[in-house]
Protein backbone atom coordinates (compact mmCIF):
# COMPACT_ATOMS: atom_id res chain seq x y z
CA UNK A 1 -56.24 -17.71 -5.45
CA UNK A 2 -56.87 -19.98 -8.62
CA UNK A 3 -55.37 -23.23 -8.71
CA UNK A 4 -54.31 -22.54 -12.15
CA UNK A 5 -51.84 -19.61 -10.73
CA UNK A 6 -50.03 -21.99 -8.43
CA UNK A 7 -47.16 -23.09 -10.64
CA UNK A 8 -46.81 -19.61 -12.13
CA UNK A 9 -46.67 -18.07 -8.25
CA UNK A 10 -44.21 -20.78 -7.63
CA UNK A 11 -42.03 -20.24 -10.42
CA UNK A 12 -41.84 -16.54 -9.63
CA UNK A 13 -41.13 -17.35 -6.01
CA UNK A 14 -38.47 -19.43 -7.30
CA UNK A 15 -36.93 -16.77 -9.86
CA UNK A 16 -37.19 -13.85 -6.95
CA UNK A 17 -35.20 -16.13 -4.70
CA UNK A 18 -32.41 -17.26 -7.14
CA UNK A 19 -32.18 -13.39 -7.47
CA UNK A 20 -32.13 -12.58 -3.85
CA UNK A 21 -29.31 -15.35 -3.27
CA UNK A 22 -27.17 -13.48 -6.25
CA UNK A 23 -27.27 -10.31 -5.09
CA UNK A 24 -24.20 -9.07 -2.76
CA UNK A 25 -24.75 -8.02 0.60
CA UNK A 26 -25.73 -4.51 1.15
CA UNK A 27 -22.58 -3.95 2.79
CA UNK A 28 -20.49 -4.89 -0.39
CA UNK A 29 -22.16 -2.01 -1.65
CA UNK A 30 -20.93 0.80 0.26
CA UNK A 31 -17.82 2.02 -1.26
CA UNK A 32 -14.90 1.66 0.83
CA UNK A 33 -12.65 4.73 2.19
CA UNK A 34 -9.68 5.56 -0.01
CA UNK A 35 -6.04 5.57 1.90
CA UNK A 36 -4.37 8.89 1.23
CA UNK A 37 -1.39 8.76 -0.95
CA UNK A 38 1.64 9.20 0.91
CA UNK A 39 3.42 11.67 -0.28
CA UNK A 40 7.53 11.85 0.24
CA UNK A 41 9.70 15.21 0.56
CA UNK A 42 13.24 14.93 -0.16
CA UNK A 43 15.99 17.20 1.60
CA UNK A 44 15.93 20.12 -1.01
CA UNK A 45 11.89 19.68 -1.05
CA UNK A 46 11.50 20.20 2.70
CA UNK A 47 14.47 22.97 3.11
CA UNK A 48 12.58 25.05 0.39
CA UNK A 49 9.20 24.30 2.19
CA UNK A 50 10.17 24.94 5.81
CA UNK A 51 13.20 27.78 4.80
CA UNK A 52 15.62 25.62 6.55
CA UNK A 53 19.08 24.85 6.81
CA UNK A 54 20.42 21.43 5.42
CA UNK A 55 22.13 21.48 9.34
CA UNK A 56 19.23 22.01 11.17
CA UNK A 57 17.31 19.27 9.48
CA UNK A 58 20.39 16.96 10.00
CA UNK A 59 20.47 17.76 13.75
CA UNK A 60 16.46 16.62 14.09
CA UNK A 61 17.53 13.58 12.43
CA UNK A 62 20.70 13.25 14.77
CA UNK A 63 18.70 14.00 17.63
CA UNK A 64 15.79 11.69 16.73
CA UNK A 65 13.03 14.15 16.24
CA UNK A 66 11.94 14.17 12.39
CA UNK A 67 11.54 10.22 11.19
CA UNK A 68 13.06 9.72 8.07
CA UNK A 69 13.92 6.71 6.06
CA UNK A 70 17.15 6.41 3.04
CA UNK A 71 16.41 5.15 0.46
CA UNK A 72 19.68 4.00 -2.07
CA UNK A 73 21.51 6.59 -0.17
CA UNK A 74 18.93 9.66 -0.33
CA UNK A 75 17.13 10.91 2.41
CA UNK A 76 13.49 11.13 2.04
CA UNK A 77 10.58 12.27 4.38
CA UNK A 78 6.58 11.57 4.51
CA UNK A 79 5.07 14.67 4.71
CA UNK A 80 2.73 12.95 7.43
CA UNK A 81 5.66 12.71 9.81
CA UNK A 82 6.46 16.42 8.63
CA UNK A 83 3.39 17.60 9.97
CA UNK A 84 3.11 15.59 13.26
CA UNK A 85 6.44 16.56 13.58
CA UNK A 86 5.54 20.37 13.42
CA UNK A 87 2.72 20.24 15.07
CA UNK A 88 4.30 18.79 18.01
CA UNK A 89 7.83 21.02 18.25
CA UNK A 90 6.69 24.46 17.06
């Protein structure tokens, strides 16, 4: 090596390290995983799915056995605790 390439080498040292110390991690680059959307069933929307009663889905709620939460007075269900709830009972 020259000695006239010294402060050319260092200056591209220099630039490749103020380059390195910008970049993110690696790890910032792998996307992350996407929640599902939660999607929420009201009564008429799970009696027409299921081909149940309005009864029989108040008597799982009585009895504790679908979750639901109300919501300004209406009764709504996530389809998640649908499912669970299905796969468990039936």
């Amino acid at each position: 090596m020259q000695e006239k390439d010294t402060p050319i080498l260092k200056e591209i040292v220099n630039l490749l390290y103020h380059i390195l110390v910008k970049m993110p991690h690696p790890s910032a680059l792998i996307p992350k995983p996407i929640a599902p959307e939660k999607v929420w069933l009201d009564n008429a929307d799970l009696m027409q799915k299921l081909h149940l009663s309005a009864s029989t889905l108040q008597r799982w709620r009585n009895e504790g056995k679908l979750p639901y939460r109300k919501i300004k007075g209406k009764v709504w269900y996530l389809e998640s605790d649908v499912n669970r709830f299905l796969e468990n009972e039936i």
